[in-house]
N, C-alpha and C. Protein backbone atom coordinates (compact mmCIF):
# COMPACT_ATOMS: atom_id res chain seq x y z
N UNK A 1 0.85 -1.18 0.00
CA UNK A 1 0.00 0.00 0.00
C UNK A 1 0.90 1.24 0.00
N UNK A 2 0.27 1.73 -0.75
CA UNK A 2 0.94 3.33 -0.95
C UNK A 2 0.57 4.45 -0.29
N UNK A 3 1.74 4.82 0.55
CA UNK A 3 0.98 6.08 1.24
C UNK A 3 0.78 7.43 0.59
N UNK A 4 -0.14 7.67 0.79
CA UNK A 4 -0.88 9.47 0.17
C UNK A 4 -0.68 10.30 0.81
N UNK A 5 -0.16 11.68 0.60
CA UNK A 5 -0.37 12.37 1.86
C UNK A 5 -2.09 13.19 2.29
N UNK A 6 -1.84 13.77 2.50
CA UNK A 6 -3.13 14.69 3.36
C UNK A 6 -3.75 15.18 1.92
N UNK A 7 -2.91 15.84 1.01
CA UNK A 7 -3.34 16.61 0.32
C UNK A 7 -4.20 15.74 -1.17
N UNK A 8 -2.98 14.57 -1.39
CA UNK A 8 -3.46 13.55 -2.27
C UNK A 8 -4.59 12.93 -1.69
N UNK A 9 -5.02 12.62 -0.77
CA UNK A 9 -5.79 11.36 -0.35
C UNK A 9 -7.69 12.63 -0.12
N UNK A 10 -7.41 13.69 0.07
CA UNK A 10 -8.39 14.58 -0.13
C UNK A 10 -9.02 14.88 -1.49
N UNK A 11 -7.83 15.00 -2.30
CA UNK A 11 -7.89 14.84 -4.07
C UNK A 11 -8.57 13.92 -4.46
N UNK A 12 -7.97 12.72 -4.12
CA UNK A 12 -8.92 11.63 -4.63
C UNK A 12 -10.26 11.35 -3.99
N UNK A 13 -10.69 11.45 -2.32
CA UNK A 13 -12.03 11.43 -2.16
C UNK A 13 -12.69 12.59 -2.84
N UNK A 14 -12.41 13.75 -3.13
CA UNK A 14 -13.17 14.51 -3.79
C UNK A 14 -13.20 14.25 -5.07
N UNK A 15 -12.57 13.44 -6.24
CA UNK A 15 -12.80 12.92 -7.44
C UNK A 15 -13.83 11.75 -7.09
N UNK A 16 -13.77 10.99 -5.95
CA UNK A 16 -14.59 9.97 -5.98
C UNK A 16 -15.95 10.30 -5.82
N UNK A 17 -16.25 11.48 -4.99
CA UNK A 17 -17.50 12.31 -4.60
C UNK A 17 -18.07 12.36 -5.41
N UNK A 18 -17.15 13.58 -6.79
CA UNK A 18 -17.72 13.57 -7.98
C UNK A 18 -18.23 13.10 -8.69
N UNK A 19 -17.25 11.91 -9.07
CA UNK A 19 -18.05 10.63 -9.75
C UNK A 19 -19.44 10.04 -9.08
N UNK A 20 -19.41 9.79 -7.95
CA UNK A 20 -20.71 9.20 -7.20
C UNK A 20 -21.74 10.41 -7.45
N UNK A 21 -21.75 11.32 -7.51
CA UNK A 21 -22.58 12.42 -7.71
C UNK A 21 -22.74 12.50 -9.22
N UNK A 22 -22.18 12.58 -10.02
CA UNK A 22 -22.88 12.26 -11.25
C UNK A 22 -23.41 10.95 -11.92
N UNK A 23 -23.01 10.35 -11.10
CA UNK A 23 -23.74 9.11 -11.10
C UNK A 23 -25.26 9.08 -10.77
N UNK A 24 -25.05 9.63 -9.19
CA UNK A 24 -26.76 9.75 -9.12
C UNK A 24 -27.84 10.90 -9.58
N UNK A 25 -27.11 11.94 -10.42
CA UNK A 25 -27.52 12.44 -11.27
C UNK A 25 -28.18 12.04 -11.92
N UNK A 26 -27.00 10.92 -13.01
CA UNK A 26 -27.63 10.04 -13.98
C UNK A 26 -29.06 9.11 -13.60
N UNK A 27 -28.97 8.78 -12.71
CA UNK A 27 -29.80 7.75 -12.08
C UNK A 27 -31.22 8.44 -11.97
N UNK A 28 -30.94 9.72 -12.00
CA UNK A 28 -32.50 10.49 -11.02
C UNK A 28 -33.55 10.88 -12.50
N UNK A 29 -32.17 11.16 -13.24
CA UNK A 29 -32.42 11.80 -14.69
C UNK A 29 -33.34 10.07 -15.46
N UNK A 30 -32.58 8.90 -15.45
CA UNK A 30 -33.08 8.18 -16.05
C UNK A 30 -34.30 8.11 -15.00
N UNK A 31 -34.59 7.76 -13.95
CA UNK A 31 -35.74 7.04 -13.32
C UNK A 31 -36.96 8.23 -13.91
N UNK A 32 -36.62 9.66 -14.13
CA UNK A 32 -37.51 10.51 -14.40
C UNK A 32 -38.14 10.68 -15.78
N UNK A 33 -37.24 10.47 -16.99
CA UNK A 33 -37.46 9.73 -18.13
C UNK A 33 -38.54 8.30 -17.99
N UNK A 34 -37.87 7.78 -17.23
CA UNK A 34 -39.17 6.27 -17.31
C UNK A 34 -40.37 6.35 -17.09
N UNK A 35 -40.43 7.14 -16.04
CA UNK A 35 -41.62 7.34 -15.28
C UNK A 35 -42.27 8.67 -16.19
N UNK A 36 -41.55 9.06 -17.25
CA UNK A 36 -42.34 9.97 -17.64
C UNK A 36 -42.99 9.14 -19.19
N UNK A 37 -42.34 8.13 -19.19
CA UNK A 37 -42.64 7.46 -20.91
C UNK A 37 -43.45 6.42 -20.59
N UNK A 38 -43.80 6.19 -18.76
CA UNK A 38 -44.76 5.07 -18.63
C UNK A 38 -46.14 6.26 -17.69
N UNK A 39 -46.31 7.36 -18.00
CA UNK A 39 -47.20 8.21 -17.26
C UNK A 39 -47.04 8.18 -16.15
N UNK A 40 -46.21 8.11 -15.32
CA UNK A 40 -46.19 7.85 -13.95
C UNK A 40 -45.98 8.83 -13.14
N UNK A 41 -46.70 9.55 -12.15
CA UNK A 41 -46.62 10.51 -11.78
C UNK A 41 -45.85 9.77 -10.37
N UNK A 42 -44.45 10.50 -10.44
CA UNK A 42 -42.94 10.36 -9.20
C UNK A 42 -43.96 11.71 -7.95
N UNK A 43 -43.71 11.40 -6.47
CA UNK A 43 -44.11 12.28 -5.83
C UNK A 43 -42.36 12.67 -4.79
N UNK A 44 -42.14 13.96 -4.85
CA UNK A 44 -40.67 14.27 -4.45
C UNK A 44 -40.87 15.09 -3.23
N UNK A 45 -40.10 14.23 -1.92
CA UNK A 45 -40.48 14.36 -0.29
C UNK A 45 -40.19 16.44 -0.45
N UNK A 46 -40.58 17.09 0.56
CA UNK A 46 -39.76 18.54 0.31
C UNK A 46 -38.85 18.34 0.78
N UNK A 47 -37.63 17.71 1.83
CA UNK A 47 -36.03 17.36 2.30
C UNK A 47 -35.97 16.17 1.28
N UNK A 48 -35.46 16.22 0.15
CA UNK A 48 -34.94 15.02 -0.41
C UNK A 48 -33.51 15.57 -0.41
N UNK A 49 -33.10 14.43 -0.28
CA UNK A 49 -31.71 13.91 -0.36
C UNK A 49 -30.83 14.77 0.86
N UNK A 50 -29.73 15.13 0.97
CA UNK A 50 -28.84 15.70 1.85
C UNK A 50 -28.71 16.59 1.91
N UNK A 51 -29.63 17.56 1.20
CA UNK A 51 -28.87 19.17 1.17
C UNK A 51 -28.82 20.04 2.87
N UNK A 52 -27.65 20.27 2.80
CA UNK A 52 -27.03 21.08 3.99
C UNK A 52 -27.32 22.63 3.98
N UNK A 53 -28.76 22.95 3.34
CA UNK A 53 -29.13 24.70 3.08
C UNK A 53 -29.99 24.32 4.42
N UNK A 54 -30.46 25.17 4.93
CA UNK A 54 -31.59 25.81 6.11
C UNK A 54 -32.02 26.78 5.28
N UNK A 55 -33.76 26.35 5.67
CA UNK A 55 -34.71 27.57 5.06
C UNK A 55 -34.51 28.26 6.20
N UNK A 56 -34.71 29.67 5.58
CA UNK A 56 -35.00 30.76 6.57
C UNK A 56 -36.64 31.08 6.51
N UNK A 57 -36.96 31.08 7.22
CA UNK A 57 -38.18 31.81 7.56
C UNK A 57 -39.00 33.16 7.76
């Protein structure tokens, strides 16, 4: 095993992030296509997924 330092090993989890994130991009994009070519009405929670914003009020 090869050691990384601090700076490399941050590099690469943030390339890996990326990738996993356009991945489920892809994923949200196709399931929304399907469901739109089989009439299917998708219902979307209001907190979906992880976003780290706070509504203000």
């Amino acid at each position: 095993m090869q050691y990384l330092s601090l700076k490399d090993q941050l590099l690469k989890e943030r390339q890996k992030n990326a990738a996993l994130t356009a991945e489920a991009d892809k994923n949200t994009a196709d399931i929304d296509y399907i469901a739109m070519m089989c009439d299917v009405e998708l219902t979307v929670p209001e907190n979906e997924g992880m976003n780290n914003e706070t509504e203000e009020g």
